[in-house]
Structures are given as C-alpha cells and as structure tokens.
C-alpha atoms as a PDB file:
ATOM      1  CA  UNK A   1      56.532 -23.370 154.359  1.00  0.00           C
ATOM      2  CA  UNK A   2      59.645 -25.371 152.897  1.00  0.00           C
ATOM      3  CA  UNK A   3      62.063 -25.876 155.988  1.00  0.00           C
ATOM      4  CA  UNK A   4      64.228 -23.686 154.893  1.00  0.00           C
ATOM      5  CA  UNK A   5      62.274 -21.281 156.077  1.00  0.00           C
ATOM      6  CA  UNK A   6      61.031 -20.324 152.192  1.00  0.00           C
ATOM      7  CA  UNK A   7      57.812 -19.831 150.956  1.00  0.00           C
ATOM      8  CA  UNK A   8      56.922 -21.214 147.773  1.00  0.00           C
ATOM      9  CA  UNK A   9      54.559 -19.829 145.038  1.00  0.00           C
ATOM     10  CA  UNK A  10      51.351 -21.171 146.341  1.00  0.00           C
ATOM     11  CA  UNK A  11      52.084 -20.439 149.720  1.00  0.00           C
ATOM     12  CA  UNK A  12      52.864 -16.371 149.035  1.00  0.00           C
ATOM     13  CA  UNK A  13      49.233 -16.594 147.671  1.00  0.00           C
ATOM     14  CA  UNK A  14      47.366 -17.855 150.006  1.00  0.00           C
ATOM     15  CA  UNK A  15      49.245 -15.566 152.286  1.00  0.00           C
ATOM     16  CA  UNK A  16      48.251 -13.018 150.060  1.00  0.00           C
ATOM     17  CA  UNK A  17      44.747 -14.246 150.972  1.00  0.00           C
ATOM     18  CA  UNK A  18      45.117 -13.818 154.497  1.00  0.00           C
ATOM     19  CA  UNK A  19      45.290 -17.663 154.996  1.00  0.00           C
ATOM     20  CA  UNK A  20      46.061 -17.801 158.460  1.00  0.00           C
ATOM     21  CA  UNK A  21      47.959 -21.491 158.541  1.00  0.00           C
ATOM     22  CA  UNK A  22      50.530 -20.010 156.116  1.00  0.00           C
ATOM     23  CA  UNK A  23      51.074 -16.593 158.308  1.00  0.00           C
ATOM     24  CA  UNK A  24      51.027 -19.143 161.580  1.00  0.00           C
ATOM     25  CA  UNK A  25      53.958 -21.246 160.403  1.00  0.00           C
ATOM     26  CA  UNK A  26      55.902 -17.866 159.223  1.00  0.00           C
ATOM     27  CA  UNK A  27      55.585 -16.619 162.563  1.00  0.00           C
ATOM     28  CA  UNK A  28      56.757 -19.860 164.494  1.00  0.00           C
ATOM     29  CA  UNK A  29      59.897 -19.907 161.738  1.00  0.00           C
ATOM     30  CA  UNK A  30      60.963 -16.280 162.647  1.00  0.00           C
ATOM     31  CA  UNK A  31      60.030 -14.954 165.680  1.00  0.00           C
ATOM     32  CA  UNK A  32      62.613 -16.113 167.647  1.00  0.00           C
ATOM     33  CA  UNK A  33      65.255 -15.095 164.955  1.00  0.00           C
ATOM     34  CA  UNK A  34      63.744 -11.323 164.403  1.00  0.00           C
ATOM     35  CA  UNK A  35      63.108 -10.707 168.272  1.00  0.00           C
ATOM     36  CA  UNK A  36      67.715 -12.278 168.993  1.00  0.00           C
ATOM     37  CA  UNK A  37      68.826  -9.777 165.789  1.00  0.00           C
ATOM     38  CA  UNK A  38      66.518  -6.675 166.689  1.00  0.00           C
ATOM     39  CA  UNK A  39      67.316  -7.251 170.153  1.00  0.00           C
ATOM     40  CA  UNK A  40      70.925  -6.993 169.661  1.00  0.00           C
ATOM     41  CA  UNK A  41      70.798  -3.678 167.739  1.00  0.00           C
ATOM     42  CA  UNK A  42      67.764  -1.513 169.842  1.00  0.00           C
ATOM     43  CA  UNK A  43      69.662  -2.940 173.723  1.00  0.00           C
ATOM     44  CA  UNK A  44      65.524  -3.450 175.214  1.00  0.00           C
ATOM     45  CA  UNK A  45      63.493  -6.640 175.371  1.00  0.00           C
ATOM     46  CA  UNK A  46      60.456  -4.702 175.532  1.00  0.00           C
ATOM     47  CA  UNK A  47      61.580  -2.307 172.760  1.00  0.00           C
ATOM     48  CA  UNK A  48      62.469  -5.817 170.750  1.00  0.00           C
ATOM     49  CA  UNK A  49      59.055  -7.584 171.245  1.00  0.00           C
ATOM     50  CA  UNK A  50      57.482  -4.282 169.674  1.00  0.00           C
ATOM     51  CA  UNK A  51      59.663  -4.102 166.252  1.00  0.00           C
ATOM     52  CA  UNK A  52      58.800  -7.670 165.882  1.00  0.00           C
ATOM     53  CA  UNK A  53      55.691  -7.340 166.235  1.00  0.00           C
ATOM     54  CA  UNK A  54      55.329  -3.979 163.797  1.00  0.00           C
ATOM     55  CA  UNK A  55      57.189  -6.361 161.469  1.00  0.00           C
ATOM     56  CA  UNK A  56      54.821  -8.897 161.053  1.00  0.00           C
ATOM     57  CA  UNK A  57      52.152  -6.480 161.057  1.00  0.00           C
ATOM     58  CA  UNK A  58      53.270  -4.619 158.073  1.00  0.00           C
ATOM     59  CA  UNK A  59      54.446  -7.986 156.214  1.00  0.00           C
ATOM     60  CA  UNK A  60      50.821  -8.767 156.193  1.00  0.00           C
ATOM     61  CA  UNK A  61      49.925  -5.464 155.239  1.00  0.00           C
ATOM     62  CA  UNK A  62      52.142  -5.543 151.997  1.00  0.00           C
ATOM     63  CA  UNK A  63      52.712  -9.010 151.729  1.00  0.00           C
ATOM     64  CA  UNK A  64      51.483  -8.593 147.757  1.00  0.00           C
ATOM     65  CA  UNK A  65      54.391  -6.262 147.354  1.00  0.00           C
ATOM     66  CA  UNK A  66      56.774  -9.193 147.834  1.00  0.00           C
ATOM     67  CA  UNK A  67      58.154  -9.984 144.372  1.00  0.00           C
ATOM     68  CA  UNK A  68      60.402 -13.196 145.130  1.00  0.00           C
ATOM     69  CA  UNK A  69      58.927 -15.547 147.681  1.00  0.00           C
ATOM     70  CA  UNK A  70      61.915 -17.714 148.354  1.00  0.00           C
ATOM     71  CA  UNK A  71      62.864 -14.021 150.306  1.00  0.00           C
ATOM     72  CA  UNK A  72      60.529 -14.096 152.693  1.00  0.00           C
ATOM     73  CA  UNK A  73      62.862 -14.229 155.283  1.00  0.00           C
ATOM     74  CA  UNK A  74      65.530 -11.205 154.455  1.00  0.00           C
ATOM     75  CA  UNK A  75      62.226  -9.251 153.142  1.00  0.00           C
ATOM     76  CA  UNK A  76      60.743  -9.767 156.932  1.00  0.00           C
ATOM     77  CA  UNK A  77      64.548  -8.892 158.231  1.00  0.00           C
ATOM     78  CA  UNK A  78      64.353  -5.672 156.462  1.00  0.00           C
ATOM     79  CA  UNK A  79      61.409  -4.726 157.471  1.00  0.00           C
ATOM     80  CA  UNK A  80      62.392  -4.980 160.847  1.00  0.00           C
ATOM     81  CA  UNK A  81      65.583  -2.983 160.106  1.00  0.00           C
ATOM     82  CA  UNK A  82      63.558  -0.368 159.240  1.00  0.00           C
ATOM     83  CA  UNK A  83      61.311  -0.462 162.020  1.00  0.00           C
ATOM     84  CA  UNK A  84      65.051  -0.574 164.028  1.00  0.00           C
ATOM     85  CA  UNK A  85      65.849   2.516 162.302  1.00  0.00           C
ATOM     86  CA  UNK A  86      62.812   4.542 163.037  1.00  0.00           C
ATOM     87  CA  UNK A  87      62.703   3.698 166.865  1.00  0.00           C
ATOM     88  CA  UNK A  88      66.352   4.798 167.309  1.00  0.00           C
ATOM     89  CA  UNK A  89      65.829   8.362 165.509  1.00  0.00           C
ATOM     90  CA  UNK A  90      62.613   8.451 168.464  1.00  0.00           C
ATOM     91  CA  UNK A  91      64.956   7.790 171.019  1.00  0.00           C
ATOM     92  CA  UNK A  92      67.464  10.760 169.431  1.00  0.00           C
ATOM     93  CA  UNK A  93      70.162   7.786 168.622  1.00  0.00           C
ATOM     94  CA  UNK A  94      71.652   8.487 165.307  1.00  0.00           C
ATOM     95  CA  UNK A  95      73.307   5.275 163.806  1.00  0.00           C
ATOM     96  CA  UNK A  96      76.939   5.070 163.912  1.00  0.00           C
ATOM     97  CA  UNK A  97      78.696   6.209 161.084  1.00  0.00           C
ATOM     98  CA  UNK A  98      80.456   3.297 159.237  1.00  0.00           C
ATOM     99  CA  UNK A  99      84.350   2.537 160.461  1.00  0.00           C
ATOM    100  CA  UNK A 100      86.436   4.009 156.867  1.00  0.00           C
ATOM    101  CA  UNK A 101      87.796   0.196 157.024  1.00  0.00           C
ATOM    102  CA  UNK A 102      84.681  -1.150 157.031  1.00  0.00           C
ATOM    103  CA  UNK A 103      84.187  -0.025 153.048  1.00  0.00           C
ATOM    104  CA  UNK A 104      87.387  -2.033 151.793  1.00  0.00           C
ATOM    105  CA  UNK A 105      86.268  -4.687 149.907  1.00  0.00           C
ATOM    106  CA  UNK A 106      89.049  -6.575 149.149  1.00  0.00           C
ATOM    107  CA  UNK A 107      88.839  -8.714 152.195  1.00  0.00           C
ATOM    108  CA  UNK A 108      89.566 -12.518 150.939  1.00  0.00           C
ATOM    109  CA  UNK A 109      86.759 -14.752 153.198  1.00  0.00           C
ATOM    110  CA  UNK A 110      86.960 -17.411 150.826  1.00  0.00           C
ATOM    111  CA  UNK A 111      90.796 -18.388 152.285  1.00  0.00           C
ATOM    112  CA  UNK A 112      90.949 -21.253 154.983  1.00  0.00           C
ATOM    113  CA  UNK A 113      90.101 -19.838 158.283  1.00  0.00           C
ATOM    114  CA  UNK A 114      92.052 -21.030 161.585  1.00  0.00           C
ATOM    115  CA  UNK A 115      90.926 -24.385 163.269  1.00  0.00           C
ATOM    116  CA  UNK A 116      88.467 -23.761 166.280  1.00  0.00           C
ATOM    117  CA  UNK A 117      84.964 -24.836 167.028  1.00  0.00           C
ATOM    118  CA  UNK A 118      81.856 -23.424 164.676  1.00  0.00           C
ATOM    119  CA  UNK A 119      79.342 -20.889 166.144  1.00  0.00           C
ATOM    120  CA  UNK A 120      77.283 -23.456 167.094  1.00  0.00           C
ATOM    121  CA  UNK A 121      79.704 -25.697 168.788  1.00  0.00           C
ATOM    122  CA  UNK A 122      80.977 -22.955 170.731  1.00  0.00           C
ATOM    123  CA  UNK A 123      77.454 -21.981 171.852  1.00  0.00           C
ATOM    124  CA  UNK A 124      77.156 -26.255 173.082  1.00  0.00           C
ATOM    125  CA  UNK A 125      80.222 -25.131 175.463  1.00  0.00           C
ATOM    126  CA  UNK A 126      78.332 -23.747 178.204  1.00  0.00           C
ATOM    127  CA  UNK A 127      80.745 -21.903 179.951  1.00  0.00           C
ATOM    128  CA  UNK A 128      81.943 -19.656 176.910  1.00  0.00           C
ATOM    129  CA  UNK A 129      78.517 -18.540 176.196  1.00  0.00           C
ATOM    130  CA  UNK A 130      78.222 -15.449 178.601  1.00  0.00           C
ATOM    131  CA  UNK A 131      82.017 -14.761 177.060  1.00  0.00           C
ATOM    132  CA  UNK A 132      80.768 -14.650 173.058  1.00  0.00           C
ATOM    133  CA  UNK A 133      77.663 -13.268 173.649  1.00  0.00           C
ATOM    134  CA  UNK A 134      79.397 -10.005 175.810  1.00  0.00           C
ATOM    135  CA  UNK A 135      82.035 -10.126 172.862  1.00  0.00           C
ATOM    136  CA  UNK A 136      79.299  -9.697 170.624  1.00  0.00           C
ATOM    137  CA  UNK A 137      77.891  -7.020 172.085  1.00  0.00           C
ATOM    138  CA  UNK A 138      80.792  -5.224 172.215  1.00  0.00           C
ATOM    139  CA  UNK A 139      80.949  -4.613 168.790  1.00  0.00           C
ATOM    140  CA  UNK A 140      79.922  -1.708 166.540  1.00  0.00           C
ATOM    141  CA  UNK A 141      76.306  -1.738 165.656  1.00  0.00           C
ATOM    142  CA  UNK A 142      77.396  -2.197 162.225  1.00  0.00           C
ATOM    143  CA  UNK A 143      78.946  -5.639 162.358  1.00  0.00           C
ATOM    144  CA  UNK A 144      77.064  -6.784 165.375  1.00  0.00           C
ATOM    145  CA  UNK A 145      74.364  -6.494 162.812  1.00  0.00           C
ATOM    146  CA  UNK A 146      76.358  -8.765 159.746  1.00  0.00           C
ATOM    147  CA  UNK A 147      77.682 -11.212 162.206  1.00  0.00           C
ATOM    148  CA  UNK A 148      74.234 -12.298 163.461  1.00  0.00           C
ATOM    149  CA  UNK A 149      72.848 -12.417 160.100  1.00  0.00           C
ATOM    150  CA  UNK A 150      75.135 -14.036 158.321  1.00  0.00           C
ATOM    151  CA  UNK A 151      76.800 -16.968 161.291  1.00  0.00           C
ATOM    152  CA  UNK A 152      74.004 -16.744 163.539  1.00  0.00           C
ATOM    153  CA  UNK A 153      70.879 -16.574 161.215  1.00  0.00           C
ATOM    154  CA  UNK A 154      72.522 -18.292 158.178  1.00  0.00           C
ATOM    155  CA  UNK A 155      71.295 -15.349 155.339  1.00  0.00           C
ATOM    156  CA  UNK A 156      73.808 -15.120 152.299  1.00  0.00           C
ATOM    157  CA  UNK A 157      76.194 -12.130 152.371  1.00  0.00           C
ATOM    158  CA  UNK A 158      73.549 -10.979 149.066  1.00  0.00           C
ATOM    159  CA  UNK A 159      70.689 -11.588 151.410  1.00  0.00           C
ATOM    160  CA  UNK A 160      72.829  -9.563 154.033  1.00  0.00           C
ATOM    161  CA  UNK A 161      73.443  -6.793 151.900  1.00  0.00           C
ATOM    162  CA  UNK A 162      69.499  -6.318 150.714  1.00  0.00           C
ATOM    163  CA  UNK A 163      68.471  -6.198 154.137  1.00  0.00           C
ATOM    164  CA  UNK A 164      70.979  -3.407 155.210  1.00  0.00           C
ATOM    165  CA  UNK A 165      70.750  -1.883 152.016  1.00  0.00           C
ATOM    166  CA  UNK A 166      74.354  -1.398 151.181  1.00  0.00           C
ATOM    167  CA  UNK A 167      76.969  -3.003 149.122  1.00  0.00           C
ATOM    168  CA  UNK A 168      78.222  -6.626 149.129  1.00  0.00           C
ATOM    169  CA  UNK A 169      81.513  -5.450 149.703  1.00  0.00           C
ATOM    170  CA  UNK A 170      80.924  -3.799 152.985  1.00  0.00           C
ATOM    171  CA  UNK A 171      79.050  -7.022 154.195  1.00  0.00           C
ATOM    172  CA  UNK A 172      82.306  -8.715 153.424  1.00  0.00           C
ATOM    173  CA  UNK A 173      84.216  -5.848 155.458  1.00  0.00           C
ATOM    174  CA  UNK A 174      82.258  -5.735 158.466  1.00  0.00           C
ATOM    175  CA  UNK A 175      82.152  -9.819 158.765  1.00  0.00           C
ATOM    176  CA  UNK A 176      85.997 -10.130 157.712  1.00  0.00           C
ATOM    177  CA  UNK A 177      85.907  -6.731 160.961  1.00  0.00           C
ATOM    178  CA  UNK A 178      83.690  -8.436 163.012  1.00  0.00           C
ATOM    179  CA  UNK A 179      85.717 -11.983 163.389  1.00  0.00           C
ATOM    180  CA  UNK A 180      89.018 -10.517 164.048  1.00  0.00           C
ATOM    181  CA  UNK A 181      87.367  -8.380 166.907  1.00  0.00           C
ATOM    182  CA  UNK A 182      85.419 -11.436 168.319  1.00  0.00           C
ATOM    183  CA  UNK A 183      88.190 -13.156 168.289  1.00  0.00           C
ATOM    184  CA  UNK A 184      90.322 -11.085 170.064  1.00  0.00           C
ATOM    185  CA  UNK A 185      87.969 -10.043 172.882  1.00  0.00           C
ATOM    186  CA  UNK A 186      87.148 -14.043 173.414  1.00  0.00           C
ATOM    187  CA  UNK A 187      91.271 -14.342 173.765  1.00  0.00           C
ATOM    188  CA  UNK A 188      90.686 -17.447 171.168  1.00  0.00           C
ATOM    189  CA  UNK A 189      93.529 -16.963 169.083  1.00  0.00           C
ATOM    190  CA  UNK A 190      92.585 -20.022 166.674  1.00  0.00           C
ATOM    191  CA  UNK A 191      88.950 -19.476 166.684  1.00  0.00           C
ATOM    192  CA  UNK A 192      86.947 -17.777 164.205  1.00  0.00           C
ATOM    193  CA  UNK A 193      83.469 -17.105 163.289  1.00  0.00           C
ATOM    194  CA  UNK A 194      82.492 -18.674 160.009  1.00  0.00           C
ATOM    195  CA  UNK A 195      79.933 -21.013 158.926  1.00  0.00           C
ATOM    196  CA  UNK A 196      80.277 -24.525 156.831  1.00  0.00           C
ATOM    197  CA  UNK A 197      79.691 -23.550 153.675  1.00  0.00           C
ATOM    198  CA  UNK A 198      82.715 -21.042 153.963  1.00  0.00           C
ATOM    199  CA  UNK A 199      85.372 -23.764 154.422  1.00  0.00           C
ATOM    200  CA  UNK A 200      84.705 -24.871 150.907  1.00  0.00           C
ATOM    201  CA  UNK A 201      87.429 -23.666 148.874  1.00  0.00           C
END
C-alpha cells in the first residue's frame, strides 16, 4: 500500500486473491479512521467497532467489484456509510433531513479564510481539544459527517461526495455550514476549519 493510503494495481489483485499482507496493511491504514468517522455519526463505541468491522468484512467480500484502486479508501468509507445507515433505521432513527441551506452551492471556499491555527494545530493545544471535539458534536449529522471527512480524514470534496452519495455542491454547503458553526460554538472568531491545500488561491 502507497502511503497515501492507495492501493495500486498489483496490490487490488492480490487482494483480490485473498493475500492476507495486502488486507493486513489496509486494515492498520484505516481502522482507526473508519471506527473516529462512524463513531461520530452512530453516538456508541460498541455500535462503532461493529460497522467497522462489517466494513471490512464486506470489502473483502466484493473487493473484485472495486473498479478504481487508488479509491480504496472512500470505497471502504462508503461502505461503512451504508452499514451507518442500516443500523440507524434498526434503532428506528431516521436521518435528518438536509438544512434547505445546506443545498446552495454557491458557497466560495476557494477565498482566503481568516488567520487561526489548522485542525491539527488546534488538536496539539491540549486544552481546546474537549472544546472542538463537543463543538463537533454539536453539529447536524450532516456536516458532522463532511467536516471529518474532508479536514479530519483529508478525502477530496469529489471523494466526499461519492461516499455520501450526493452532489458536490452540497459537500461544499455543509463544509462552508459546518465552519461557521464550529467556529462560533468554539467562540474563535478568527479560526476556521480548512486544510492546506485550501489556502492556495
């Protein structure tokens, strides 16, 4: 597995031949990630370690029905959504409908966000931790869900979008949603979520 996380040709065959190195390294890479993201949307540890571990068990059941590789990680993400999905209609919990704004898609994330410290910097500061992480929970299911993928778990907005299975546009919407509410609730009124790549103009 490349460190990016990616599988390359060769690998996605010999997973395909149940080579258990490749499927090893896969689950060291995202196990950790899948367990923090399903986590935040089904509220049980327990619950958690069970979609995570459906998830792998179906990737390796239909691991030849992967057409791109390099996906491996937003196809294993998706799976899990799905798994997600199913446990919360067992528990009677019906998604939340969408927020009307959360559609818009002419939010402009490519503009220069406000100075402040990066997600990652702001997780190094100890004693704001507890603070973003009950910020982040306060937020709709729907952009809890973007926010982690995208600044936490570092997928593409495209990548975002596959896994949730809905437009690019709303990804945009409920990140653009998502960092004015986080910032807000932390009472940080020059920080904001983003990652690196977004300060490029």
């Amino acid at each position: 597995m490349q460190e990016n996380g990616h599988w390359t040709r060769e690998q996605w065959e010999r997973a395909c031949r149940g080579d258990a190195a490749v499927w090893d390294r896969l689950f060291r890479r995202y196990q950790l990630p899948l367990f923090v993201w399903v986590r935040e949307l089904v509220r049980s540890e327990e619950d958690a370690l069970d979609v995570v571990q459906e998830t792998f068990a179906r990737a390796v059941r239909y691991v030849d029905r992967l057409r791109d590789p390099e996906r491996v990680g937003p196809w294993l993400f998706g799976i899990a959504r799905q798994r997600c999905a199913d446990l919360l209609r067992r528990r009677g919990h019906h998604p939340e409908g969408p927020d009307p704004s959360e559609e818009e898609v002419g939010c402009d994330l490519t503009a220069a966000p406000d100075p402040g410290p990066s997600p990652d910097e702001w997780l190094i500061r100890r004693e704001d931790e507890e603070r973003f992480f009950r910020a982040l929970a306060g937020l709709p299911e729907s952009q809890r869900a973007v926010l982690v993928l995208h600044c936490l778990e570092d997928f593409s907005l495209e990548d975002i979008a596959r896994i949730l299975e809905v437009p690019v546009g709303t990804v945009k919407s409920r990140l653009h949603h998502a960092r004015r509410r986080l910032r807000a609730e932390c009472g940080e009124p020059g920080w904001e979520v983003e990652r690196k790549d977004e300060k490029r103009t």
